[in-house]
N, C-alpha and C. Protein backbone atom coordinates (compact mmCIF):
# COMPACT_ATOMS: atom_id res chain seq x y z
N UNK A 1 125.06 154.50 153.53
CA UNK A 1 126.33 154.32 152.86
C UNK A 1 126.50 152.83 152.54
N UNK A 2 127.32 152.40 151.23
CA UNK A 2 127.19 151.33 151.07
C UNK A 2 128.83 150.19 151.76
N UNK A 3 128.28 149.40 152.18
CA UNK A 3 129.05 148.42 153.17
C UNK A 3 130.59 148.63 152.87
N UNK A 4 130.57 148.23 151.23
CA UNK A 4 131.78 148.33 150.89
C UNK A 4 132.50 149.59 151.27
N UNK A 5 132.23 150.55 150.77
CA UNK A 5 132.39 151.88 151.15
C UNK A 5 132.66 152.74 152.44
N UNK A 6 131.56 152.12 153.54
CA UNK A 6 132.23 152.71 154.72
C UNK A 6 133.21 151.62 155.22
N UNK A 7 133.51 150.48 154.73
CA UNK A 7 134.57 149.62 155.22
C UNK A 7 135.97 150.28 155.13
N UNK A 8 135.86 150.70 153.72
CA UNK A 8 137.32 151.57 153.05
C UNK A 8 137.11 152.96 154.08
N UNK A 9 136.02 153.51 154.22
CA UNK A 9 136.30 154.49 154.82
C UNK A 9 136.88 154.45 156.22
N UNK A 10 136.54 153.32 156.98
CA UNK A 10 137.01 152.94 157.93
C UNK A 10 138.57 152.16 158.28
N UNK A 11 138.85 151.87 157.01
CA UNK A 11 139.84 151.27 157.09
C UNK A 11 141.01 152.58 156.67
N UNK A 12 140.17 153.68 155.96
CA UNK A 12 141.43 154.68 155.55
C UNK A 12 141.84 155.16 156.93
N UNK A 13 140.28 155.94 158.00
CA UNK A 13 139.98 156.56 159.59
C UNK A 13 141.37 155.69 160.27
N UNK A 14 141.45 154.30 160.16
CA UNK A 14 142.38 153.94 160.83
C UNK A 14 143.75 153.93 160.78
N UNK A 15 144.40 153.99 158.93
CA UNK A 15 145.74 154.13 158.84
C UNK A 15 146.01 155.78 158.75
N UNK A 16 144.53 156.84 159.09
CA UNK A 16 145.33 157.67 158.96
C UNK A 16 145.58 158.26 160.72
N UNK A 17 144.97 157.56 161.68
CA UNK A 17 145.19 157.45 162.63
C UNK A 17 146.84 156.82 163.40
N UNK A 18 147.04 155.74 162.44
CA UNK A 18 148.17 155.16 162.60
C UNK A 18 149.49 155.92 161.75
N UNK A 19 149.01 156.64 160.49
CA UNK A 19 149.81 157.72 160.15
C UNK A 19 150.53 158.85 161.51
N UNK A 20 149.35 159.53 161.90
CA UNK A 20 149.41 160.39 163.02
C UNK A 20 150.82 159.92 163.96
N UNK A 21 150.11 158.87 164.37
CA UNK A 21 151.15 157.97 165.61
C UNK A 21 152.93 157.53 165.03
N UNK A 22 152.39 157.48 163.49
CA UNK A 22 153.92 157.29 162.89
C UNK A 22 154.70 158.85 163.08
N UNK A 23 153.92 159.45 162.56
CA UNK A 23 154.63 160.98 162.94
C UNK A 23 154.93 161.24 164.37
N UNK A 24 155.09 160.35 165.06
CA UNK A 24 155.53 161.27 166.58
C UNK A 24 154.06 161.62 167.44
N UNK A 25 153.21 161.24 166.93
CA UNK A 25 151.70 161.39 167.66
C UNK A 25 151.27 162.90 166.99
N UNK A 26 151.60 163.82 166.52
CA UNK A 26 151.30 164.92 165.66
C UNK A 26 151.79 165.09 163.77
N UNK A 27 150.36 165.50 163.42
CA UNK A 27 150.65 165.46 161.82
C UNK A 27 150.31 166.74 161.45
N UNK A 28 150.80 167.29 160.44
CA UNK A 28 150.04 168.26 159.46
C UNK A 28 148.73 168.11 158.89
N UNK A 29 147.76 168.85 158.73
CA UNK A 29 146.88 168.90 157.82
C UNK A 29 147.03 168.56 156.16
N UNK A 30 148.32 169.35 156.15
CA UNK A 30 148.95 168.72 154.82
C UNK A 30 148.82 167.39 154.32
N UNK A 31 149.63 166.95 155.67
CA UNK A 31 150.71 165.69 155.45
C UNK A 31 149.46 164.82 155.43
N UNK A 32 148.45 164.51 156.56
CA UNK A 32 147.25 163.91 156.51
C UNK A 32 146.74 163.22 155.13
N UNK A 33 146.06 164.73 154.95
CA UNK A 33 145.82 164.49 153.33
C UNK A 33 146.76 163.71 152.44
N UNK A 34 147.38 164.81 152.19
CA UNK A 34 148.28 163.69 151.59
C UNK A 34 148.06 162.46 151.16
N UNK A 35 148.61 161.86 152.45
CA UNK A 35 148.93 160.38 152.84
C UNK A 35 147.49 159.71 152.46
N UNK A 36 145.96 160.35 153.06
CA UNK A 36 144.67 159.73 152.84
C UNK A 36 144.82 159.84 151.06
N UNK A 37 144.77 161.25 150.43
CA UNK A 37 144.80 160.69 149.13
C UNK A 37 145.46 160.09 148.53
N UNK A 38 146.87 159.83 148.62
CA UNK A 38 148.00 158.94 147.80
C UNK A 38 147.21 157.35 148.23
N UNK A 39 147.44 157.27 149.49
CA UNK A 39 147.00 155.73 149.86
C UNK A 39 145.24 155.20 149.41
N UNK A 40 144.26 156.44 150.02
CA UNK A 40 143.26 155.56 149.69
C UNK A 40 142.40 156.28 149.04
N UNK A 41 142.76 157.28 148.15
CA UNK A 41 141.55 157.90 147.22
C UNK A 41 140.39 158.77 148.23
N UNK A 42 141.31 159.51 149.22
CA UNK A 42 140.04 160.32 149.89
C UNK A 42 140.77 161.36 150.21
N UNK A 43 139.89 162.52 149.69
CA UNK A 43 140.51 164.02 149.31
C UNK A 43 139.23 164.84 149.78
N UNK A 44 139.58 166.15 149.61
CA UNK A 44 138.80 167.25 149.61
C UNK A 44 137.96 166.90 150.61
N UNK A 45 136.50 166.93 150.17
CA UNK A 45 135.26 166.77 151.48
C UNK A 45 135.15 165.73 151.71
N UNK A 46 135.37 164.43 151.05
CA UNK A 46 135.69 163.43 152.21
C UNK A 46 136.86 163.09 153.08
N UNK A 47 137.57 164.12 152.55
CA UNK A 47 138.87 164.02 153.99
C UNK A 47 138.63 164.90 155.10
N UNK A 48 137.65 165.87 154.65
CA UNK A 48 137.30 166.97 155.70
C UNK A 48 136.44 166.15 156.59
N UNK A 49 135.45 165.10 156.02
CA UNK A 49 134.46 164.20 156.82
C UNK A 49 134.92 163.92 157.74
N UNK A 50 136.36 162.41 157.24
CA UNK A 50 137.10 161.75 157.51
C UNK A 50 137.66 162.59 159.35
N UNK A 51 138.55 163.67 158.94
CA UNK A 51 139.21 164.30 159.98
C UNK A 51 137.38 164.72 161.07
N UNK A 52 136.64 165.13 160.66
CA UNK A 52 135.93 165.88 161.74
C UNK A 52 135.23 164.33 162.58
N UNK A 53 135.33 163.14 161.54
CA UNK A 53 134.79 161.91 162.71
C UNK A 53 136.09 161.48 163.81
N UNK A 54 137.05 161.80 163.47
CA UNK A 54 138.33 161.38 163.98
C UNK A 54 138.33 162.82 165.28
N UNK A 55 137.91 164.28 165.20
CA UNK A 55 137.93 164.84 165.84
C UNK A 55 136.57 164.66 166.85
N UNK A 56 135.64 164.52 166.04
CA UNK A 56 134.19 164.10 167.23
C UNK A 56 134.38 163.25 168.08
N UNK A 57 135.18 161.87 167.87
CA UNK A 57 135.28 160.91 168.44
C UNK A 57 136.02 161.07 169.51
N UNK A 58 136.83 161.64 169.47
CA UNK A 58 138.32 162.58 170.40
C UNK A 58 138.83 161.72 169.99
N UNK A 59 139.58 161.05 168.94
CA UNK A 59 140.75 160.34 168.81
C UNK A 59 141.68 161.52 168.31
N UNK A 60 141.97 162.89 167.86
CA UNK A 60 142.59 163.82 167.73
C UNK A 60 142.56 164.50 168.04
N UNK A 61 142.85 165.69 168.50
CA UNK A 61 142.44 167.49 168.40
C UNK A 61 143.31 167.70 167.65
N UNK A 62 142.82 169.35 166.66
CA UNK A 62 143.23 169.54 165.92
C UNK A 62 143.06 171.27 166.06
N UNK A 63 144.39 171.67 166.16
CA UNK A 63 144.97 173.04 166.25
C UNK A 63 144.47 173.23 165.06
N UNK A 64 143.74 174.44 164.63
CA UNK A 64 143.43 175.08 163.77
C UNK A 64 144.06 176.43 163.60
N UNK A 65 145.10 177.17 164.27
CA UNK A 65 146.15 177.77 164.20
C UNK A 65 147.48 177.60 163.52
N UNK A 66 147.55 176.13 163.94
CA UNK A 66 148.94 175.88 163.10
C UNK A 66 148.60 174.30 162.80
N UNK A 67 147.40 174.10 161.98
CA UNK A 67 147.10 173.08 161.06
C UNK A 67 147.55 171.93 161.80
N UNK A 68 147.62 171.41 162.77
CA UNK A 68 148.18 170.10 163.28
C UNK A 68 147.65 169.28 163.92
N UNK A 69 147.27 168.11 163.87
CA UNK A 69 146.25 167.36 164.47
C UNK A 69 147.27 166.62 165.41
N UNK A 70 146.86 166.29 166.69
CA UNK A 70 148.06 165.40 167.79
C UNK A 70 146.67 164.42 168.25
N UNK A 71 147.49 163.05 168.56
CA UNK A 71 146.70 162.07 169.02
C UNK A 71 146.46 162.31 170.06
N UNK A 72 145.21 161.85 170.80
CA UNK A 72 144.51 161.92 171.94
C UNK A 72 145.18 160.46 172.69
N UNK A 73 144.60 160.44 173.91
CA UNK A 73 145.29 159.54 174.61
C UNK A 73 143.78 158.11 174.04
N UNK A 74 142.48 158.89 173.66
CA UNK A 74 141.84 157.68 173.17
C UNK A 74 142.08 157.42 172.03
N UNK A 75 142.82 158.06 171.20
CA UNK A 75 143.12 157.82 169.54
C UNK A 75 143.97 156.58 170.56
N UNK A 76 145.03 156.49 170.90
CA UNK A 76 146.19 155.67 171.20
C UNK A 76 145.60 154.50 171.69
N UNK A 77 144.50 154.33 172.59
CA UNK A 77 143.99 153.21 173.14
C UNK A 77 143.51 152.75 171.90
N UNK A 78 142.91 153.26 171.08
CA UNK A 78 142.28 152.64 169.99
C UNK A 78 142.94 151.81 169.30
N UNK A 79 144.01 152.95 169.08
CA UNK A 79 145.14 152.21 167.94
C UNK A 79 145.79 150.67 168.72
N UNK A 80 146.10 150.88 169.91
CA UNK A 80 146.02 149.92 170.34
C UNK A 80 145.76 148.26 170.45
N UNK A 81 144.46 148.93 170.71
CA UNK A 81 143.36 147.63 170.64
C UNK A 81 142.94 146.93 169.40
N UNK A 82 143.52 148.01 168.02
CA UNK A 82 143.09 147.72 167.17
C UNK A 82 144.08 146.70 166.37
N UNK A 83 143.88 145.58 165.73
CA UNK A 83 145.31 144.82 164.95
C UNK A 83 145.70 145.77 163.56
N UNK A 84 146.57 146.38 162.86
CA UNK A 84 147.25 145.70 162.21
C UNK A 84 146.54 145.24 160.66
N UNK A 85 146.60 145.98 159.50
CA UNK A 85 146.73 144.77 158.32
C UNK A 85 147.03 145.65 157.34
N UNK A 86 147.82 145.43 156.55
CA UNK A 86 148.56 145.61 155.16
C UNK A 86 149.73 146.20 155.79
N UNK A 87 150.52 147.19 154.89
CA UNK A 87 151.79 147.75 154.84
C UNK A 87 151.59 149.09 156.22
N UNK A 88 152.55 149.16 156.98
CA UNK A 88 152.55 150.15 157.71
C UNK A 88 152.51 151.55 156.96
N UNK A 89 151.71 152.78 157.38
CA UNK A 89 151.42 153.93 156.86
C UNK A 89 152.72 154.94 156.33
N UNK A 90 152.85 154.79 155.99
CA UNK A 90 154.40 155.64 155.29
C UNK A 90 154.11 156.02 153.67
């Protein structure tokens, strides 16, 4: 993958992580999307990517019953540890 590219991809992994945490620590599948495509141009199978590295990693689980992904307690350390840059996820 090219540098530029997984940078953005990494940088979307993180505001949509920080999305999550804006919602109360649980999001929609919907709303997710959404938010990844309005903000950073990643839809369809790369949002499906996107969510299953965010679920491998355990920074989420994700109810597949009632579409809802809730932060893990390591999503939160992450977010954590992590700074901060541009506009908060909204």
């Amino acid at each position: 993958m090219d540098e530029k590219v997984a940078r953005h991809f990494e940088k979307a992994r993180m505001a949509v992580l920080r999305f999550v945490e804006g919602e109360g620590g649980e999001a929609t599948l919907h709303s997710m999307h959404a938010y990844s495509e309005r903000r950073y141009f990643i839809a369809h199978k790369r949002f499906s990517e996107l969510m299953e590295t965010l679920v491998d990693a355990g920074l989420v689980v994700y109810d597949v019953g009632e579409g809802v992904a809730t932060l893990t307690e390591e999503g939160r350390r992450l977010l954590a540890e992590t700074p901060t840059t541009g506009p908060s996820p909204r």
